[in-house]
Protein backbone atom coordinates (compact mmCIF):
# COMPACT_ATOMS: atom_id res chain seq x y z
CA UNK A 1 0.00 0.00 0.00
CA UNK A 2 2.49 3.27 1.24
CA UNK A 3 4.52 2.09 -2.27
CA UNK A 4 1.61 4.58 -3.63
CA UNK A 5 3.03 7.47 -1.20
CA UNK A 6 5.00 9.91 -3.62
CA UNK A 7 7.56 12.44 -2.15
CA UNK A 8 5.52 15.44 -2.80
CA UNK A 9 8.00 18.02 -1.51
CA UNK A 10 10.09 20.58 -3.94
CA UNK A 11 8.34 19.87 -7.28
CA UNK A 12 7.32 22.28 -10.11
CA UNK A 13 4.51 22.81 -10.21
CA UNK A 14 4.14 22.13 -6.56
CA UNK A 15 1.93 19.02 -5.25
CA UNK A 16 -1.82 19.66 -5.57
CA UNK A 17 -4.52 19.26 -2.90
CA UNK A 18 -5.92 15.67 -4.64
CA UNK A 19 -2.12 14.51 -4.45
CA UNK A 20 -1.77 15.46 -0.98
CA UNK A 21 -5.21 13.82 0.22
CA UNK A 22 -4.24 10.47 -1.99
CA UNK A 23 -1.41 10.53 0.24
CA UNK A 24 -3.38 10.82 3.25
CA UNK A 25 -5.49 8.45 2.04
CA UNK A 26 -2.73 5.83 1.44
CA UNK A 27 -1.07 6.74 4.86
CA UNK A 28 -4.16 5.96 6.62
CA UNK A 29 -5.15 3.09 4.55
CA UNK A 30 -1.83 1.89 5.66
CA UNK A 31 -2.17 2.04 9.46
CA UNK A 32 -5.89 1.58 9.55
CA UNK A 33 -5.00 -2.16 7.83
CA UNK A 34 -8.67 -1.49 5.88
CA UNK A 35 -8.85 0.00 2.28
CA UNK A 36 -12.03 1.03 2.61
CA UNK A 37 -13.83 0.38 6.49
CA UNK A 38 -16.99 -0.32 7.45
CA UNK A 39 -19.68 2.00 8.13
CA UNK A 40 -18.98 1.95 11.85
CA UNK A 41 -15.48 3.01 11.37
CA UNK A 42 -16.22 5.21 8.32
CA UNK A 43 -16.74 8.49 10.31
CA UNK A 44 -13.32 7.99 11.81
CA UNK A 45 -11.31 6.74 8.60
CA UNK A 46 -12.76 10.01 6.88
CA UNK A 47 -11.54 12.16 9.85
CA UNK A 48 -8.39 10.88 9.88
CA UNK A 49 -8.27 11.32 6.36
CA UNK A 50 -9.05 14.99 6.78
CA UNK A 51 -6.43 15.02 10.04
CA UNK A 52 -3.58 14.05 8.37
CA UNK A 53 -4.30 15.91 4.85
CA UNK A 54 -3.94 19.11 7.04
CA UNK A 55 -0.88 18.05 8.54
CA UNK A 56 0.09 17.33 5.52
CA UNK A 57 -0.07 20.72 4.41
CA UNK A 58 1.44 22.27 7.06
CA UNK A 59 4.55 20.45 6.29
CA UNK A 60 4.89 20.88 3.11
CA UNK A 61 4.37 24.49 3.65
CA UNK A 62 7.02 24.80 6.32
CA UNK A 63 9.62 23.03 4.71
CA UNK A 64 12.36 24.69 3.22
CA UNK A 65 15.14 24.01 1.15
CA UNK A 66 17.94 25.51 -1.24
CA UNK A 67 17.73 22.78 -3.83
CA UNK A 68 16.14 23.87 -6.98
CA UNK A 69 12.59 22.02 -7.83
CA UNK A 70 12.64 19.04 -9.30
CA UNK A 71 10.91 18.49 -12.74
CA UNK A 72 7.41 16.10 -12.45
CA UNK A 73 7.93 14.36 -15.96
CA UNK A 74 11.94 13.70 -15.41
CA UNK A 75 11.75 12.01 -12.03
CA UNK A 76 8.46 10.21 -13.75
CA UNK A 77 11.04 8.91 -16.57
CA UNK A 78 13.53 7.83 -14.05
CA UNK A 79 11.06 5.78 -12.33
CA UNK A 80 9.45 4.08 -15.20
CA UNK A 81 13.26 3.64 -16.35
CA UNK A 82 14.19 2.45 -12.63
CA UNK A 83 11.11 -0.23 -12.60
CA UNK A 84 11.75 -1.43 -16.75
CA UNK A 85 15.09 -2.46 -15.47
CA UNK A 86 14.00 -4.21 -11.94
CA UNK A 87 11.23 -6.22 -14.25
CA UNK A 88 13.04 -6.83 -16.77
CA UNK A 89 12.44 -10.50 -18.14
């Protein structure tokens, strides 16, 4: 499951609110052990959700740093390049 979490720090254009939630969302997924609960736990899966989307957010706006942003589409081609060699056949 958290292999979904991307770094979403120092990118251009900076992460959006839907990448930071899917994060969240993963995170919680994560510890919770449930992808999607029942309806007795639903109330607190979607606040937690909402709990750690904020802190979220208040990380990423805190953080600094003097490295310059990193491009979305290269580090997406060094992935895809990363994962053609691990599954290679």
């Amino acid at each position: 499951m958290c292999r979904n979490i991307k770094t979403l720090f120092n990118f251009d254009p900076p992460a959006t609110d839907e990448e930071i939630e899917a994060s969240a969302l993963q995170f919680v997924r994560k510890l919770s052990g449930f992808t999607k609960p029942s309806k007795v736990n639903e109330a607190a899966f979607a606040r937690a959700v909402e709990e750690v989307t904020a802190v979220a957010h208040r990380l990423l706006d805190s953080l600094e740093t003097n490295a310059p942003p990193r491009d979305r589409e290269i580090e997406a081609a060094k992935a895809r390049a990363r994962a053609a060699e691990r599954y290679a056949t």
